[in-house]
N, C-alpha and C. Protein backbone atom coordinates (compact mmCIF):
# COMPACT_ATOMS: atom_id res chain seq x y z
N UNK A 1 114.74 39.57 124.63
CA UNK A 1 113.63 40.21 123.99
C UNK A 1 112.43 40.17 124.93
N UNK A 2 111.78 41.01 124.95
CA UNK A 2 110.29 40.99 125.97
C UNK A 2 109.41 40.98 124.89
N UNK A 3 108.21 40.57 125.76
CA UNK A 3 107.21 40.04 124.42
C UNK A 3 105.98 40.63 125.38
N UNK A 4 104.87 41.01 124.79
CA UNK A 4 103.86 41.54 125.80
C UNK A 4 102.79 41.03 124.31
N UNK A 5 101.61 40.36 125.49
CA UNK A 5 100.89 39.86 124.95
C UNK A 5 99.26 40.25 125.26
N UNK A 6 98.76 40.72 124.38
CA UNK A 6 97.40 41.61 124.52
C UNK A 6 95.85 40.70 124.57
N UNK A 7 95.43 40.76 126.25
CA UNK A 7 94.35 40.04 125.96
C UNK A 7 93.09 40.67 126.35
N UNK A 8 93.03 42.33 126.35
CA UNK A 8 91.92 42.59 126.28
C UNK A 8 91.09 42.99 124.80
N UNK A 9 89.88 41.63 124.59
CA UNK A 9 89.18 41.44 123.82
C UNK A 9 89.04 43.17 123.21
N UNK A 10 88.46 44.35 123.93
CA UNK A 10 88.20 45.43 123.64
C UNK A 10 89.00 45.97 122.57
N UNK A 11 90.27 45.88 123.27
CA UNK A 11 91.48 46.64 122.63
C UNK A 11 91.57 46.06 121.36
N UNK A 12 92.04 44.30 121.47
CA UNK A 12 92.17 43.96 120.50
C UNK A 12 91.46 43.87 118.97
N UNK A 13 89.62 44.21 119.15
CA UNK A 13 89.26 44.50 118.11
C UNK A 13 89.24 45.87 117.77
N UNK A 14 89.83 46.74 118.10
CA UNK A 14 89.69 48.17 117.86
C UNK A 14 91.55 48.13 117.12
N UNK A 15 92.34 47.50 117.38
CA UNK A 15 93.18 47.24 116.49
C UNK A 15 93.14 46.16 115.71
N UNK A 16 92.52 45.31 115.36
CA UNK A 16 91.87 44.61 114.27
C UNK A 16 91.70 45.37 113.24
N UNK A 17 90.51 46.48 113.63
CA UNK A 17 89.32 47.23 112.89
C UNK A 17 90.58 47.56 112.09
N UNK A 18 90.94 48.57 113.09
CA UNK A 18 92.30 49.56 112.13
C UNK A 18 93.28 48.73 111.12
N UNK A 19 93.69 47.64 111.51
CA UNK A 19 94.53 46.67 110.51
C UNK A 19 94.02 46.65 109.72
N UNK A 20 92.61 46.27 109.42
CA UNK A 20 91.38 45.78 108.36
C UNK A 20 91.57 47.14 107.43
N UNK A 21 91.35 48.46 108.23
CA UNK A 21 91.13 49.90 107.16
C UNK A 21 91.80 49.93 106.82
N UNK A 22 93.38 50.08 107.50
CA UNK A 22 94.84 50.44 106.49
C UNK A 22 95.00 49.55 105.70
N UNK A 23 94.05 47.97 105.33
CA UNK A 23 94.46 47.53 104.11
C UNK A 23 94.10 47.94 102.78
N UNK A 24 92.92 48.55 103.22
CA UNK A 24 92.11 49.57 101.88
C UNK A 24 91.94 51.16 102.19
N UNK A 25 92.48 51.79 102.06
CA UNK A 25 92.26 53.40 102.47
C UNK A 25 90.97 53.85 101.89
N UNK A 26 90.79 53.02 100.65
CA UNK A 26 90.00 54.11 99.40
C UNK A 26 88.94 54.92 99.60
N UNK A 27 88.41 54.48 100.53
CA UNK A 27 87.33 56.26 100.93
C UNK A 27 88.16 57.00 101.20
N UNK A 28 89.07 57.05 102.36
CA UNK A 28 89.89 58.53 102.50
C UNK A 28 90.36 58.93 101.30
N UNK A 29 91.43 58.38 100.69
CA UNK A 29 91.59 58.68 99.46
C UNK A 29 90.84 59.45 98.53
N UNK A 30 89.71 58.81 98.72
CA UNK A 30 88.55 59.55 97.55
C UNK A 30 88.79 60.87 98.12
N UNK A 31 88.43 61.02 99.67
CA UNK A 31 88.06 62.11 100.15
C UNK A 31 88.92 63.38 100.13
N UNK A 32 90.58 62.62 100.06
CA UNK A 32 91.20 63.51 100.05
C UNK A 32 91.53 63.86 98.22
N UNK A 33 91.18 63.43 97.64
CA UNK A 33 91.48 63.12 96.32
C UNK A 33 90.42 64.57 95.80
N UNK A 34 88.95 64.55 96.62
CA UNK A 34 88.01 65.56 95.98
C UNK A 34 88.51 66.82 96.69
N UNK A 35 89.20 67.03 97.72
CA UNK A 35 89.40 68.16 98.63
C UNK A 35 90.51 68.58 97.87
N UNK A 36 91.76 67.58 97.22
CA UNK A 36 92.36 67.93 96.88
C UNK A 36 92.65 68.66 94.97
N UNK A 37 91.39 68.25 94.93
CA UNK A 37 90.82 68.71 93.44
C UNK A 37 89.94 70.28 93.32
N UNK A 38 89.40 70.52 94.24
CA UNK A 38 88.95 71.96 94.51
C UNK A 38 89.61 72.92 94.96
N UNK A 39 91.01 72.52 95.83
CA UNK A 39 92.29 73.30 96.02
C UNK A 39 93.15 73.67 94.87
N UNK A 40 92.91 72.08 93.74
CA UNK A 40 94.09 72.95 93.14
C UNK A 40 93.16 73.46 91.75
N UNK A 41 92.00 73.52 91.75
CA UNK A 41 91.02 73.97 90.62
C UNK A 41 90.94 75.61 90.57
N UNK A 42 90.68 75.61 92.78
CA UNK A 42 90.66 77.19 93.31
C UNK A 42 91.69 78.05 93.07
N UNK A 43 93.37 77.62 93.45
CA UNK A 43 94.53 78.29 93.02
C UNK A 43 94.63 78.23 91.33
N UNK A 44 94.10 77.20 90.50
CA UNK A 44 94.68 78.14 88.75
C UNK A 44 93.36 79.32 88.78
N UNK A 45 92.39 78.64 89.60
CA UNK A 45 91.78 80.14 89.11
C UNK A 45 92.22 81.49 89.63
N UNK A 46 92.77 81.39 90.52
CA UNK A 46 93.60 82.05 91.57
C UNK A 46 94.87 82.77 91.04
N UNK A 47 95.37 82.00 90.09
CA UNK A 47 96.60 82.28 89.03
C UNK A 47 97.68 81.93 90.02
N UNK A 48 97.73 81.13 91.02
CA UNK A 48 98.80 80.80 92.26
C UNK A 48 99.19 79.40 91.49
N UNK A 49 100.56 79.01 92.21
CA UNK A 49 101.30 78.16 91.46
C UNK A 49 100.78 77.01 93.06
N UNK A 50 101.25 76.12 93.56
CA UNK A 50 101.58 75.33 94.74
C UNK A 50 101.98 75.71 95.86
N UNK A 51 103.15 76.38 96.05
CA UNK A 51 103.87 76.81 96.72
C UNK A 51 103.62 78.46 97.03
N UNK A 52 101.95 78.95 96.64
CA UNK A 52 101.92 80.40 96.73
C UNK A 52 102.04 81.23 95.80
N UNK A 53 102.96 80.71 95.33
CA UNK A 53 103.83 82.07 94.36
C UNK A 53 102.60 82.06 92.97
N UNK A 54 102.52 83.56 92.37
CA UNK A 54 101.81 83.83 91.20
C UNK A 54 102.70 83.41 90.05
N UNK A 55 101.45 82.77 88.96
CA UNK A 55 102.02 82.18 87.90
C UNK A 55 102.82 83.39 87.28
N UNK A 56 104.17 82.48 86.28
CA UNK A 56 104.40 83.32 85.47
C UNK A 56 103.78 84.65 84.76
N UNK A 57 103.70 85.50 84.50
CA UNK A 57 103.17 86.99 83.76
C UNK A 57 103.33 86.14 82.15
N UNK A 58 102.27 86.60 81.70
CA UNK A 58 101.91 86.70 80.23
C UNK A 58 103.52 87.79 79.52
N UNK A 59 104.04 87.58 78.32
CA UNK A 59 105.12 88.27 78.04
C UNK A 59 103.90 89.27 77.15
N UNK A 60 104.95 90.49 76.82
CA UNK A 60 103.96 91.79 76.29
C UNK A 60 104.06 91.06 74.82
N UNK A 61 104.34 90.17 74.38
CA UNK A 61 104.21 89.60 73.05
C UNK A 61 102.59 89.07 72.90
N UNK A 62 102.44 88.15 73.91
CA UNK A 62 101.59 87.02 74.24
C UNK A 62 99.80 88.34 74.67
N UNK A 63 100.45 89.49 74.91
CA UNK A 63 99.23 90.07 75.96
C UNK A 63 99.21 91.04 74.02
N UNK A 64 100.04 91.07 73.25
CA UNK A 64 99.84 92.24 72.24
C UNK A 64 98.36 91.48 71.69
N UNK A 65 99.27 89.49 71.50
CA UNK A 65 98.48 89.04 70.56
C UNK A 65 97.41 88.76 70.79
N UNK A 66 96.57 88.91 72.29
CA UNK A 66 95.12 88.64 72.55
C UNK A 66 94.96 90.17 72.25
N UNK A 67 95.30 91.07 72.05
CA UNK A 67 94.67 92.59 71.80
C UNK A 67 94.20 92.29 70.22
N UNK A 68 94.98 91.81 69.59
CA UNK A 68 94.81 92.33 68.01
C UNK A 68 94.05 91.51 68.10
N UNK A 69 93.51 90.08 68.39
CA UNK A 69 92.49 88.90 68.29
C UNK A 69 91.39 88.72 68.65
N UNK A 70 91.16 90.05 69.73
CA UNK A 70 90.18 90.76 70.53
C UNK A 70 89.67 89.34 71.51
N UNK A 71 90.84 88.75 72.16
CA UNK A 71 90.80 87.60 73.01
C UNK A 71 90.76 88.56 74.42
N UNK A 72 89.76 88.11 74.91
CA UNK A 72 89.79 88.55 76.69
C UNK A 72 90.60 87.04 77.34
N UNK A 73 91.67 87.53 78.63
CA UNK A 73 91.88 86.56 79.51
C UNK A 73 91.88 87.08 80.59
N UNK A 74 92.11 85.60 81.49
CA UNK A 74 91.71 86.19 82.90
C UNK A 74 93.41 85.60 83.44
N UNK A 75 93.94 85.53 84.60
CA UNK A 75 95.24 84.52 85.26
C UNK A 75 95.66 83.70 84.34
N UNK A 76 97.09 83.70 83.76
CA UNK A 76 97.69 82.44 83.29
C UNK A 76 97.00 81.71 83.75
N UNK A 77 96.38 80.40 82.29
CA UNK A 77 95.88 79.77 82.56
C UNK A 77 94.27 79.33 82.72
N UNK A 78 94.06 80.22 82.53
CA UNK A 78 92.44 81.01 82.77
C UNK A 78 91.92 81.58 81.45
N UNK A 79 92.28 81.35 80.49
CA UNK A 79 91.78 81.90 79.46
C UNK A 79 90.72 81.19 78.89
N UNK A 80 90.41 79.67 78.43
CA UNK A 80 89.19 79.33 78.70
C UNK A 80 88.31 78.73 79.40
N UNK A 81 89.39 78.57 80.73
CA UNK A 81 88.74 77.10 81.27
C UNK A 81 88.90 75.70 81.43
N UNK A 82 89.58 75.50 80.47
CA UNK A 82 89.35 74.49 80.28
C UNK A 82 90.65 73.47 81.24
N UNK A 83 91.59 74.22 81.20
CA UNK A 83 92.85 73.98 82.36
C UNK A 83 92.08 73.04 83.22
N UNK A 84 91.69 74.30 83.98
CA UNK A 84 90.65 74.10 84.95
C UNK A 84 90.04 73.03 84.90
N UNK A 85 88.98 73.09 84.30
CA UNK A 85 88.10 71.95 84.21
C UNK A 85 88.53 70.02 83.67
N UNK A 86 89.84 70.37 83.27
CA UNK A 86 90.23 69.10 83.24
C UNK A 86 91.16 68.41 83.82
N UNK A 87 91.29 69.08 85.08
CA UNK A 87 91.86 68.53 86.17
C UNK A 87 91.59 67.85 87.05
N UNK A 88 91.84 66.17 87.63
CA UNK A 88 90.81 65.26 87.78
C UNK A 88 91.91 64.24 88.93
N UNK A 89 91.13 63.66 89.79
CA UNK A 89 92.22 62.55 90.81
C UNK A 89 91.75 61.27 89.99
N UNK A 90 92.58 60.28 90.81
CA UNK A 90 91.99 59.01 91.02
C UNK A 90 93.01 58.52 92.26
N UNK A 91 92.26 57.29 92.70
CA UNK A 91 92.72 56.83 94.07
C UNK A 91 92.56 55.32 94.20
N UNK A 92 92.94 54.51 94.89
CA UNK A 92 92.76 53.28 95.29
C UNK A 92 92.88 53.15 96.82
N UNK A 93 93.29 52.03 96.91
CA UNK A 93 93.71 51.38 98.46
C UNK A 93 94.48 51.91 98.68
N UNK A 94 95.70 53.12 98.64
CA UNK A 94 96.81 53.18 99.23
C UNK A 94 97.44 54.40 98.13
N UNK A 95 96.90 55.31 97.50
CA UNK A 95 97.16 55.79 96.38
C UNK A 95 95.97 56.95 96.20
N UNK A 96 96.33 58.48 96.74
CA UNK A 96 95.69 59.42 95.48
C UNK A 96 96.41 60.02 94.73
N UNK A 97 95.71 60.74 93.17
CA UNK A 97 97.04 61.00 92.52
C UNK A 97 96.03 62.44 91.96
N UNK A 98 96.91 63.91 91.23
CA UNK A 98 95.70 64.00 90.99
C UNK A 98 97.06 64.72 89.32
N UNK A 99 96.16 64.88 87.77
CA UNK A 99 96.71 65.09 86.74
C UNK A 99 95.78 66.07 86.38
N UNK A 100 96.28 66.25 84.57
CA UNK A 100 95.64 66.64 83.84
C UNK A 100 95.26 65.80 82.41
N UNK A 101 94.47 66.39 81.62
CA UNK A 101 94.60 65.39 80.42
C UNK A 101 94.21 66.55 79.30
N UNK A 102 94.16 68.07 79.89
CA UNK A 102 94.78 69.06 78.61
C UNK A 102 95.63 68.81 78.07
N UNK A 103 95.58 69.14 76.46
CA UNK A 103 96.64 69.00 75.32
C UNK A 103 98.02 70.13 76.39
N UNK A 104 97.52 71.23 76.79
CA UNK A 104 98.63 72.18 76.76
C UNK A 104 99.16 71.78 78.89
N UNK A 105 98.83 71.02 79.28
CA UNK A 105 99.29 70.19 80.55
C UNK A 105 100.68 70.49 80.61
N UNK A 106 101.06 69.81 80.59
CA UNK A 106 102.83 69.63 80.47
C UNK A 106 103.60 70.55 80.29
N UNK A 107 103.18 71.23 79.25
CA UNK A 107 103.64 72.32 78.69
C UNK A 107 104.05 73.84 80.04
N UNK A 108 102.19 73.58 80.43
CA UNK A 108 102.01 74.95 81.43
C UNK A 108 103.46 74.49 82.55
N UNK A 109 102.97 72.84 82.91
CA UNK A 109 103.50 72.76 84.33
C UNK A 109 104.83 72.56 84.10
N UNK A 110 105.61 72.17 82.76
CA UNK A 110 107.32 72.51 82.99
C UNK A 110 107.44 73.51 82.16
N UNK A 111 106.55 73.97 81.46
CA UNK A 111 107.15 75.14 80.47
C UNK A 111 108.13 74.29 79.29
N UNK A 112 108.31 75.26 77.91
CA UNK A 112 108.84 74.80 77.05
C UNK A 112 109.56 76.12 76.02
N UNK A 113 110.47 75.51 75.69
CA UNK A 113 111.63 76.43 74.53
C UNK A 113 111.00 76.54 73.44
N UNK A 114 111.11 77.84 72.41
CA UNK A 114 110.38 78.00 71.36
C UNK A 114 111.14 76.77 70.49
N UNK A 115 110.31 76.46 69.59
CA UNK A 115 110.48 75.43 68.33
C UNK A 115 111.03 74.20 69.24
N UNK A 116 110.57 73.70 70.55
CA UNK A 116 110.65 72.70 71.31
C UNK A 116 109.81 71.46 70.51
N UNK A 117 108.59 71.84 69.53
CA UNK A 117 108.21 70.76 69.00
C UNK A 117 107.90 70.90 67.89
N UNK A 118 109.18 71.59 67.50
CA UNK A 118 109.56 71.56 65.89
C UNK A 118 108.55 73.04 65.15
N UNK A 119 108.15 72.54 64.34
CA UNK A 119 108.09 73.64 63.27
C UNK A 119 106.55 73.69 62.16
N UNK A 120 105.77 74.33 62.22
CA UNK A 120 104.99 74.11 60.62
C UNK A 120 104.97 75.15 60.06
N UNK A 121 104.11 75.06 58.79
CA UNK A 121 104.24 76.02 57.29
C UNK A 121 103.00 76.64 57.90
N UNK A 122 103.58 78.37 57.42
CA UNK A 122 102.15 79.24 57.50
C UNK A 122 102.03 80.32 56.95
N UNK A 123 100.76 81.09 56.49
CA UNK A 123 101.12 82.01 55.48
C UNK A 123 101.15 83.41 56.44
N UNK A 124 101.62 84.48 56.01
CA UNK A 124 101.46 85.71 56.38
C UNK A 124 100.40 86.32 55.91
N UNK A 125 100.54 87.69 56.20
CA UNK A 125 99.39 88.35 55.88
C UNK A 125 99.22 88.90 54.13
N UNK A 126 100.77 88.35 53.60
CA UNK A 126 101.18 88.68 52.08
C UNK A 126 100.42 87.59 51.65
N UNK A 127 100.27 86.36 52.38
CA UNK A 127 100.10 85.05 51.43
C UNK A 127 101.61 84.42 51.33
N UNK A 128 102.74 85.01 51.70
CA UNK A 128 103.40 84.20 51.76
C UNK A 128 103.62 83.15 52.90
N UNK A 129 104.34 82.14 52.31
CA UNK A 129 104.44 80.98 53.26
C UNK A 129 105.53 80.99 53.96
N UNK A 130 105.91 80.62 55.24
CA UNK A 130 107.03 80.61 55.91
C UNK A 130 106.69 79.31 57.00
N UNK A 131 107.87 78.84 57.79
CA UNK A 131 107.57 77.88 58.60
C UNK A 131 108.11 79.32 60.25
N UNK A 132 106.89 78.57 60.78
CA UNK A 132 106.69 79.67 62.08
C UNK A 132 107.25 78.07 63.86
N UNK A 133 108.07 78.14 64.48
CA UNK A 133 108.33 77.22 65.44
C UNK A 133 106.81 77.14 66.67
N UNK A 134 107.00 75.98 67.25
CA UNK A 134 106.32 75.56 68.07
C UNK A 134 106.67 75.02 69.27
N UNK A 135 106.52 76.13 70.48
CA UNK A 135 105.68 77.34 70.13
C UNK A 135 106.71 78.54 69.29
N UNK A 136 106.27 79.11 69.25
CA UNK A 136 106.56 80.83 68.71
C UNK A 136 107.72 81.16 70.09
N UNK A 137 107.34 81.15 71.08
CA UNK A 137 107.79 81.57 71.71
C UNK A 137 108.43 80.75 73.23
N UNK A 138 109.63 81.43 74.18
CA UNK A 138 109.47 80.51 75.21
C UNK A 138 108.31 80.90 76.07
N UNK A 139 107.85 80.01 76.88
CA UNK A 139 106.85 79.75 77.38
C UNK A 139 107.59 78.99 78.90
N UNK A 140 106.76 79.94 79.95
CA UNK A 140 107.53 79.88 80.82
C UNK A 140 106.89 78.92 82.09
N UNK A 141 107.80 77.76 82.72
CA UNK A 141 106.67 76.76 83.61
C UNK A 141 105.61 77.45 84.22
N UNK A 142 104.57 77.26 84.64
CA UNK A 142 103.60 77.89 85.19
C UNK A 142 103.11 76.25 85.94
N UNK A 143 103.66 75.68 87.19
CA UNK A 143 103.82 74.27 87.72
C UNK A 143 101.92 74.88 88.70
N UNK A 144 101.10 73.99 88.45
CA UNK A 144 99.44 74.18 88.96
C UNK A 144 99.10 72.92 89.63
N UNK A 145 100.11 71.56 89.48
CA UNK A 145 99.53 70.34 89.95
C UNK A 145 100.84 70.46 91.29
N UNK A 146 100.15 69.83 92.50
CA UNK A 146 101.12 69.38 92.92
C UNK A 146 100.59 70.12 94.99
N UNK A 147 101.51 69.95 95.82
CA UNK A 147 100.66 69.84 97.13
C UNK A 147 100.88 71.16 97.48
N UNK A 148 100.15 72.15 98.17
CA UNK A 148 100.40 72.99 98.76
C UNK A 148 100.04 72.84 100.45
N UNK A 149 100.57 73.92 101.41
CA UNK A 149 100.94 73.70 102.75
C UNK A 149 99.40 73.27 103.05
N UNK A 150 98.14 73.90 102.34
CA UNK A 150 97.05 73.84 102.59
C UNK A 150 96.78 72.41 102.43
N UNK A 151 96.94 72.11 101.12
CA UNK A 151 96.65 70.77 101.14
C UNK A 151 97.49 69.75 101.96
N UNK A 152 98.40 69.92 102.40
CA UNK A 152 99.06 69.34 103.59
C UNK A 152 98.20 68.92 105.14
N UNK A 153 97.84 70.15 105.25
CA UNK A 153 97.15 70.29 106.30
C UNK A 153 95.87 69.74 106.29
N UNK A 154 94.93 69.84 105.04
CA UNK A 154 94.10 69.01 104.66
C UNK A 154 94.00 67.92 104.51
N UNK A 155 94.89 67.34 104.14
CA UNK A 155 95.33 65.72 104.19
C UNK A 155 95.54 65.02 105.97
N UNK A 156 96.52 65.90 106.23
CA UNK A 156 96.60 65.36 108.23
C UNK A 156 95.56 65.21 108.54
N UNK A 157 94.45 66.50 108.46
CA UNK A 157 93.59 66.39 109.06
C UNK A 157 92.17 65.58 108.66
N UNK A 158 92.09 65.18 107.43
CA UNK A 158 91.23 64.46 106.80
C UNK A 158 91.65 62.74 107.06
N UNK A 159 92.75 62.46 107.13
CA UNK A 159 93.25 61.12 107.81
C UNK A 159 92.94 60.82 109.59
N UNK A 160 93.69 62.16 109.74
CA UNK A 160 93.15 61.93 111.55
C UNK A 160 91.84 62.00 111.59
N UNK A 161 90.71 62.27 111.02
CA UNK A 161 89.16 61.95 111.23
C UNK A 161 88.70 60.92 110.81
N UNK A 162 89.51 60.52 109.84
CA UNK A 162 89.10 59.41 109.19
C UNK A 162 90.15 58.18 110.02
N UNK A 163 90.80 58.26 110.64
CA UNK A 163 91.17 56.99 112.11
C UNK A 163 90.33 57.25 113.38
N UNK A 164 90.15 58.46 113.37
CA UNK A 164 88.77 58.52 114.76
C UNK A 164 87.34 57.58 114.50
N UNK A 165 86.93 57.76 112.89
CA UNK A 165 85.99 57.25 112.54
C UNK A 165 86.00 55.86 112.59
N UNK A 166 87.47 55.16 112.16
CA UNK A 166 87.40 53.81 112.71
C UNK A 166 87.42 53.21 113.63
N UNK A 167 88.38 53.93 114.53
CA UNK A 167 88.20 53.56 115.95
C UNK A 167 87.11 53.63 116.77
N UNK A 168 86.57 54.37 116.11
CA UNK A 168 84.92 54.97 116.79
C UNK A 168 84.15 53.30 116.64
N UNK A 169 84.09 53.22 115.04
CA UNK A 169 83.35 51.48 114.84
C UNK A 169 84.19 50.63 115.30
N UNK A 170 85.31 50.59 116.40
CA UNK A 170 85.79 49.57 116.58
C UNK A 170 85.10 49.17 118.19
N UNK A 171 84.84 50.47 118.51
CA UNK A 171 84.22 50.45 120.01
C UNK A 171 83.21 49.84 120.06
């Protein structure tokens, strides 16, 4: 085995420094955590899925029933906002993550089978009562969380500045 043993003082605190950062990332993290929250805020408004591709199409069922309701929408997903707006990271030492905490979350990003969560009572326009499934209809994934090539590239490059920056204070 060869063993090489490092004794310039210089070097050695500039790999110190770096040992010390990779034990806590959490600024980068943050950083990539907020970059990565305006990417994927920009694509639902965008109506783009991760990977590019445009969300599922509204079915002509779904587009009749905002006509008769006199509902305006904008991109799957986009209808009030609120998608959007409750899409949020968090991060630590070694960890960004980013979710949702919309009721209809899950739903958008795997999609779901009609009467997937069962069933309630409702009246028609007679007054009669009937049980209508939930949803009504299938509902097709529309996947909005998750990395795209951009954010890939955003991440490399937000890490490699953020090891220049340490090495920089290690000098």
């Amino acid at each position: 085995m060869i063993q090489v043993e490092l004794q310039d003082a210089e070097v050695r605190a500039l790999l110190d420094g770096l040992a010390a950062a990779l034990t806590d990332m959490s600024l980068v993290m943050g950083e990539i955590g907020e970059a990565w929250l305006a990417s994927t805020q920009d694509r639902v408004q965008a109506g783009l899925q991760p990977d590019g591709t445009p969300f599922a199409p509204r079915s002509q069922t779904t587009i009749d029933r905002y006509a008769k309701t006199e509902q305006s929408y904008g991109n799957p997903l986009n209808t009030s906002g609120v998608m959007r707006s409750q899409i949020h990271t968090s991060h630590g030492a070694d960890y960004v993550e980013i979710a949702s905490n919309a009721i209809q979350a899950a739903v958008m990003q795997f999609g779901a089978e009609a009467g997937a969560f069962g069933a309630r009572m409702g009246k028609n326009t007679k007054g009669r009562s009937y049980f209508f499934s939930i949803p009504w209809g299938d509902i097709p994934a529309r996947p909005f969380l998750g990395i795209s090539d951009d954010d890939r590239e955003m991440i490399s490059e937000t890490v490699e500045e953020w090891l220049r920056r340490v090495a920089d204070k290690g000098q």
